[in-house]
C-alpha atoms as a PDB file:
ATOM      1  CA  UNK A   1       9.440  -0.102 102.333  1.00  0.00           C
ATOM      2  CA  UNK A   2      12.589  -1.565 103.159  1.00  0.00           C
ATOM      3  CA  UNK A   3      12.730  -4.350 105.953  1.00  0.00           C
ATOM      4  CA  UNK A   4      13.691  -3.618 109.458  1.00  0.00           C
ATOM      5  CA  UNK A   5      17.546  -4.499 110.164  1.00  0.00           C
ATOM      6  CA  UNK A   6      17.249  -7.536 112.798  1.00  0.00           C
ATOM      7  CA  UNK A   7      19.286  -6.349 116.165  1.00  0.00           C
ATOM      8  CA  UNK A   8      20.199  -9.274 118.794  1.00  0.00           C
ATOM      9  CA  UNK A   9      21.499  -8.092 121.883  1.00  0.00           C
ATOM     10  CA  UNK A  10      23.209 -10.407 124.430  1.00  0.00           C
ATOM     11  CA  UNK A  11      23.181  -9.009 127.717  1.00  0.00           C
ATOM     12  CA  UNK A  12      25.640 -11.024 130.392  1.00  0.00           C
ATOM     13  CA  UNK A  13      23.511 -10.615 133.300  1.00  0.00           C
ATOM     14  CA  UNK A  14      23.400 -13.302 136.099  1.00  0.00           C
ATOM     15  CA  UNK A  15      20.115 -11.518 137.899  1.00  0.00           C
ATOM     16  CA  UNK A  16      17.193  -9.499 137.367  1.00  0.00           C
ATOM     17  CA  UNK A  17      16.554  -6.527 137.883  1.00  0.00           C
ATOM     18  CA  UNK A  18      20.069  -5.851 135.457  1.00  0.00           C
ATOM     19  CA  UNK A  19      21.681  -2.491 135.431  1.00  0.00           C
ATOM     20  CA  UNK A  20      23.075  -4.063 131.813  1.00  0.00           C
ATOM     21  CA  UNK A  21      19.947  -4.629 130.683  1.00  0.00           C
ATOM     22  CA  UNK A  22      18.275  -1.203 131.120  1.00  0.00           C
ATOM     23  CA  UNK A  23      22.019   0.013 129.364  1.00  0.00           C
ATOM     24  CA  UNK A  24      20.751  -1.709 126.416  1.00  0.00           C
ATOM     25  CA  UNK A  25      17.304  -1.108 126.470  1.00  0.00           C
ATOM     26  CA  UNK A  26      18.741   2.620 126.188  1.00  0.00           C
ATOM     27  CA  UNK A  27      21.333   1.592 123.348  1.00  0.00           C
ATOM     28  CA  UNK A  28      18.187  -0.297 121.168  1.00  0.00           C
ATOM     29  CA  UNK A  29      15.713   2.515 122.117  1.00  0.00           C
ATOM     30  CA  UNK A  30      17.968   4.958 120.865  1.00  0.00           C
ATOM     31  CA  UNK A  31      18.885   2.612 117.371  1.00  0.00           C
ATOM     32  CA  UNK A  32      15.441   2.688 116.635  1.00  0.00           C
ATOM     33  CA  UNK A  33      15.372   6.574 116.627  1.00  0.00           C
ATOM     34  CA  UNK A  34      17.221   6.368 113.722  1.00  0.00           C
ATOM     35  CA  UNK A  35      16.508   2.995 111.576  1.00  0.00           C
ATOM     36  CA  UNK A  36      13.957   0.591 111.526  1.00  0.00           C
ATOM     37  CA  UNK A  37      14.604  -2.257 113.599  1.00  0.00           C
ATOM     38  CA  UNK A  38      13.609  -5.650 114.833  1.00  0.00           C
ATOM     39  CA  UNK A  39      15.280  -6.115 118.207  1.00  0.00           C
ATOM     40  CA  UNK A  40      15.767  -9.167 120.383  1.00  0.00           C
ATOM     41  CA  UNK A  41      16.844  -8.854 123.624  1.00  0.00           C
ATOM     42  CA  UNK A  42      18.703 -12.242 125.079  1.00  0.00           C
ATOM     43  CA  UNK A  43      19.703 -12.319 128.508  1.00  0.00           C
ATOM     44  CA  UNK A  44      22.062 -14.720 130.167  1.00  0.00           C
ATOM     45  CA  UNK A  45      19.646 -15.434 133.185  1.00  0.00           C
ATOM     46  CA  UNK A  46      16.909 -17.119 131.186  1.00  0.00           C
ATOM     47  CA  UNK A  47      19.463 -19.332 129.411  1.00  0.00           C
ATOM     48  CA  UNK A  48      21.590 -20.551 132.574  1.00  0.00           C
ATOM     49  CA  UNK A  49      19.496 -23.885 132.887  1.00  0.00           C
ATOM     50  CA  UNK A  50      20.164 -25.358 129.384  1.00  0.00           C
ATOM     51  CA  UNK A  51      23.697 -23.059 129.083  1.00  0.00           C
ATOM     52  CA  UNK A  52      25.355 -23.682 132.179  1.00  0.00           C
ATOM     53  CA  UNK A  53      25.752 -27.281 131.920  1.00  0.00           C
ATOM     54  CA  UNK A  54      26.384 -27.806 128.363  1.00  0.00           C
ATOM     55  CA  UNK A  55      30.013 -28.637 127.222  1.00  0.00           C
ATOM     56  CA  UNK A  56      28.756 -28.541 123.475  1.00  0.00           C
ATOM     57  CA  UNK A  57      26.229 -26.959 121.670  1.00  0.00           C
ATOM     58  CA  UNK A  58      24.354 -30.741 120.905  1.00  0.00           C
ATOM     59  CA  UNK A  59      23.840 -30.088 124.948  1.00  0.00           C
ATOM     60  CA  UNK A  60      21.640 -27.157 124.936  1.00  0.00           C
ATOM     61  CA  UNK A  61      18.159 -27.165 125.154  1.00  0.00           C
ATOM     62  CA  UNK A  62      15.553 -25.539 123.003  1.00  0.00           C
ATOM     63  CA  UNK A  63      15.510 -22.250 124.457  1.00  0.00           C
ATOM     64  CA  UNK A  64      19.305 -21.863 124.233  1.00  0.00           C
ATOM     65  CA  UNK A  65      19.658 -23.613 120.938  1.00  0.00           C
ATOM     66  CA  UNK A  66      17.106 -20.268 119.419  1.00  0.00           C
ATOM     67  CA  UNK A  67      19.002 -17.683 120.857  1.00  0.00           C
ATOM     68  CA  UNK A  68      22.635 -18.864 119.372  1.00  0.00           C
ATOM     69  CA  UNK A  69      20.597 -19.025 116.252  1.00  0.00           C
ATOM     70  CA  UNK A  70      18.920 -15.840 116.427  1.00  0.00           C
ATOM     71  CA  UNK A  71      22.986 -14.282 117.327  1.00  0.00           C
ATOM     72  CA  UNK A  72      24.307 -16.154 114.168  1.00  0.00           C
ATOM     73  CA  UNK A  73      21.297 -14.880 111.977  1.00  0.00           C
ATOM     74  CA  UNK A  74      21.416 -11.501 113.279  1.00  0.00           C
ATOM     75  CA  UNK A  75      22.065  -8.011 111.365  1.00  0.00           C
ATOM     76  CA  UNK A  76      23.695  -6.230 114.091  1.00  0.00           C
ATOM     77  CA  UNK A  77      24.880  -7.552 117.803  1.00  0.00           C
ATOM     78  CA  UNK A  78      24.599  -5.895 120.994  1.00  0.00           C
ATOM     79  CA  UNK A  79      27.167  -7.446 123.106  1.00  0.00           C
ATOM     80  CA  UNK A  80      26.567  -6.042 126.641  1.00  0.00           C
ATOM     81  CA  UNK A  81      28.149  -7.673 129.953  1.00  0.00           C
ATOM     82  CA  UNK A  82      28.722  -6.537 133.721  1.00  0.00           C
ATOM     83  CA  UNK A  83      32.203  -6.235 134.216  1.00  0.00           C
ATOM     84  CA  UNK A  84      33.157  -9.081 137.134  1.00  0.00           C
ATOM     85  CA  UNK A  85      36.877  -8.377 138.304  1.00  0.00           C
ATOM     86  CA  UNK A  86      38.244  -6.654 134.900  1.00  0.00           C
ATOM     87  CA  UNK A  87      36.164  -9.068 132.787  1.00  0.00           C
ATOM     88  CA  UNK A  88      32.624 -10.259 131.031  1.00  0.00           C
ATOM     89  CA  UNK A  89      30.875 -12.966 133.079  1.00  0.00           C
ATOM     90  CA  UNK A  90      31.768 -16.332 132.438  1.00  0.00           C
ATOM     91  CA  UNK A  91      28.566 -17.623 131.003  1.00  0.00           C
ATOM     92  CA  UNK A  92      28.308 -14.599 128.775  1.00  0.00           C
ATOM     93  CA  UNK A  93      31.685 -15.760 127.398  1.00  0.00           C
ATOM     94  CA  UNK A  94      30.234 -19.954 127.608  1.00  0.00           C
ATOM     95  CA  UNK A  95      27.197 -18.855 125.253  1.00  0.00           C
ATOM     96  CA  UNK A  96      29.886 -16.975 123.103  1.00  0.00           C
ATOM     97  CA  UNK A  97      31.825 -20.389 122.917  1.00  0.00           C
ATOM     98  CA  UNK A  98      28.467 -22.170 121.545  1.00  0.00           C
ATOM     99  CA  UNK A  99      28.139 -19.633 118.467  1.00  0.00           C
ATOM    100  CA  UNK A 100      29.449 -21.162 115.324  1.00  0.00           C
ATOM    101  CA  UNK A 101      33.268 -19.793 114.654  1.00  0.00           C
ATOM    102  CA  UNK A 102      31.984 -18.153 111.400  1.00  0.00           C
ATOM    103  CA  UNK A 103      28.685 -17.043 111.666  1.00  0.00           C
ATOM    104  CA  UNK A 104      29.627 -13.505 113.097  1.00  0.00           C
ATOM    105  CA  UNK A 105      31.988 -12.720 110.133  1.00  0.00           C
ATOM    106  CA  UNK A 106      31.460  -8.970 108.933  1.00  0.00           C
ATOM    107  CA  UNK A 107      28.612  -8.750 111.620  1.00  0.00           C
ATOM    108  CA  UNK A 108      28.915  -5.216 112.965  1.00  0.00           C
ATOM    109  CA  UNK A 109      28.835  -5.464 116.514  1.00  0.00           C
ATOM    110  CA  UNK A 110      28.009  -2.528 119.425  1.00  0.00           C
ATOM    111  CA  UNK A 111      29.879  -3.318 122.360  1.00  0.00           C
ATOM    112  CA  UNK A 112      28.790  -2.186 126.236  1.00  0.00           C
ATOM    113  CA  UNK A 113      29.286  -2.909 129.794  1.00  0.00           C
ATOM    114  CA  UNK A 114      28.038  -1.584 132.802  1.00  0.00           C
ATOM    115  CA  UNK A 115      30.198  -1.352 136.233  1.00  0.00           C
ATOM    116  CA  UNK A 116      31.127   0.312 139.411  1.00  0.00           C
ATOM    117  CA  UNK A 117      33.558   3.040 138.426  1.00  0.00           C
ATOM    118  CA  UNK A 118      35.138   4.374 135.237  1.00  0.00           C
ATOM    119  CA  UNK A 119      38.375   1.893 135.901  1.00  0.00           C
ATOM    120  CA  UNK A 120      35.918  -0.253 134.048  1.00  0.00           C
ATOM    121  CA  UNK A 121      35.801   0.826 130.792  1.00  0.00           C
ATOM    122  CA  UNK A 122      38.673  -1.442 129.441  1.00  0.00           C
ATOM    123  CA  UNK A 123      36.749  -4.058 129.569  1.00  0.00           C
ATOM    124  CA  UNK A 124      35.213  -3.001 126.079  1.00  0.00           C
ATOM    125  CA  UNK A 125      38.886  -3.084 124.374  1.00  0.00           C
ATOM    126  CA  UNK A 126      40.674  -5.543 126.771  1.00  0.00           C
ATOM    127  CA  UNK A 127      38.369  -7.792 126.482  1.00  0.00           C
ATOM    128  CA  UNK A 128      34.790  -7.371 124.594  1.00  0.00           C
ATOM    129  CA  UNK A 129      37.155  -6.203 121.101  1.00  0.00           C
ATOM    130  CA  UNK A 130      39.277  -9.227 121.306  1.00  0.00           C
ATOM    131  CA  UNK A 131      36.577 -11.277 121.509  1.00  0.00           C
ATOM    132  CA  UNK A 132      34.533 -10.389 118.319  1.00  0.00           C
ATOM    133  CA  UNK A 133      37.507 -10.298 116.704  1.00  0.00           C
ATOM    134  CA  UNK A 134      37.985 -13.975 116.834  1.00  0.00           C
ATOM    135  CA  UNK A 135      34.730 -13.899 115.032  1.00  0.00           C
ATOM    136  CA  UNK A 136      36.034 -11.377 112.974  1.00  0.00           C
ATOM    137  CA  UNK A 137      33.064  -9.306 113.862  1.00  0.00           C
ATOM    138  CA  UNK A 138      32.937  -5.505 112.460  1.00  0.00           C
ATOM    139  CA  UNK A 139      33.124  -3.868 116.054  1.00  0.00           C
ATOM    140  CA  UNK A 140      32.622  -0.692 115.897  1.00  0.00           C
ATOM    141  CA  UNK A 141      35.027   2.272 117.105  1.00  0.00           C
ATOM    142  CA  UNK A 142      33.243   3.295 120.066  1.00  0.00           C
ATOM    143  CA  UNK A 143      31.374   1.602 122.764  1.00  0.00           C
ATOM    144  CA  UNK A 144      29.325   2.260 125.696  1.00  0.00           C
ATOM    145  CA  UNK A 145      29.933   1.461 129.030  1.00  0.00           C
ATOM    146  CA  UNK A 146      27.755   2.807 132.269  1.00  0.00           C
ATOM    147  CA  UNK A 147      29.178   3.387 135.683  1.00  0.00           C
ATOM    148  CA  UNK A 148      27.393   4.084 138.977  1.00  0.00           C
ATOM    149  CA  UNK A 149      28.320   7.142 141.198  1.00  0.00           C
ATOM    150  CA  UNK A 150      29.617   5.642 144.010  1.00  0.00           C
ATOM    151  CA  UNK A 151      28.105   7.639 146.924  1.00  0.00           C
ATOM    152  CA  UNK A 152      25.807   6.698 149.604  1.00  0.00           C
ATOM    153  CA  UNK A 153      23.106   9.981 149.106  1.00  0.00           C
ATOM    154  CA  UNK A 154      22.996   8.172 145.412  1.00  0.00           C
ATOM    155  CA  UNK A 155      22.588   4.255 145.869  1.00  0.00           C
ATOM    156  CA  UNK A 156      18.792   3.219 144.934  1.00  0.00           C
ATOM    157  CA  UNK A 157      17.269  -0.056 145.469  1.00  0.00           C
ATOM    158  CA  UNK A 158      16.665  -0.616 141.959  1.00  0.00           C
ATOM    159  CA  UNK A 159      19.543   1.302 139.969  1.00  0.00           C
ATOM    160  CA  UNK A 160      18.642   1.793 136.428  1.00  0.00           C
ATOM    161  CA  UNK A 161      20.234   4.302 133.137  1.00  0.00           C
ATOM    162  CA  UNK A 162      18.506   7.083 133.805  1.00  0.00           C
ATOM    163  CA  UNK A 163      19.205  10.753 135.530  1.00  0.00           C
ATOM    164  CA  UNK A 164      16.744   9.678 138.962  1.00  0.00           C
ATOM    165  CA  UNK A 165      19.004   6.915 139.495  1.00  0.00           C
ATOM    166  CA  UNK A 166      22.092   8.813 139.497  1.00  0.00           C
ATOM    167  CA  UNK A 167      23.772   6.906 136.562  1.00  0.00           C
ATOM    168  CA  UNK A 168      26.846   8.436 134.151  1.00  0.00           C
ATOM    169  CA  UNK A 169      27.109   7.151 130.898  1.00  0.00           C
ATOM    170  CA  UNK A 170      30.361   7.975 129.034  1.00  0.00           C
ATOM    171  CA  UNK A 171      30.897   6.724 125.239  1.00  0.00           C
ATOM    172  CA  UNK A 172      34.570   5.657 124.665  1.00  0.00           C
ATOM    173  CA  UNK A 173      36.215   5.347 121.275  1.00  0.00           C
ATOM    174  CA  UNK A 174      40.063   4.475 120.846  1.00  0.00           C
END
């Protein structure tokens, strides 16, 4: 039996409940449909006390210090951020900053973004691609990106990916 391929996603989230992070509970859900995983789900929140005021990685605490570990070790990345005016969050792209220059190299890398219209979606090749490719991460072709029907008769109190909650998902590729 072979051994499970070990998936890290990063979701950029600043709050909880996360429209991102039901996006890639989705994406991982649907990975392990096909291949035998070992996913890790890291979200932003948890990490903003030891991330937010570190101005090198010798500054992070524990907690923070595992997760750009677990990144650097991993198989496969899920890179998944809100999109805040055209862009990933900024502590999404701090933690990024932390993760050793090499470690991603030939990592394939699923890219995905949730936001408030389809205008959105260049956020996965204006600025998610460029991003990894510093790394010179394998991203792959397509992405995923989730955008809320803006309508009154379809806001919810607790929007999630899924048909009740009136969500469209579109997969882009170049």
């Amino acid at each position: 039996m072979s051994t499970p391929l070990k998936v890290v996603a990063v979701v950029g989230n600043l709050q909880k409940p996360s429209k991102t992070r039901a996006l890639v509970d989705l994406i991982v859900e649907t990975f392990s449909d096909f291949e035998r995983i070992d996913a890790r789900v890291i979200e932003i929140v948890d990490l903003i006390p030891g991330l937010a005021t570190a101005l090198d990685r010798n500054q992070v605490d524990p907690v923070t210090a595992e997760a750009l570990v677990a990144v650097e070790s991993a198989d496969i990345v899920i890179a998944a951020s809100p999109v805040f005016r055209g862009s990933y969050t900024g502590l999404f792209k701090h933690f990024f900053d932390l993760v050793d220059q090499y470690a991603l190299a030939n990592t394939p890398v699923i890219l995905a973004a949730t936001g408030g219209s389809d205008r959105h979606a260049l956020v996965l090749d204006h600025a998610l691609r460029p991003l990894f490719a510093f790394f010179q991460a394998l991203t792959l072709l397509s992405g995923s990106i989730s955008a809320q029907v803006i309508s009154t008769e379809l806001r919810s109190s607790t929007p999630r990916c899924s048909s009740e909650s009136r969500w469209q998902q579109t997969t882009f590729s170049p």
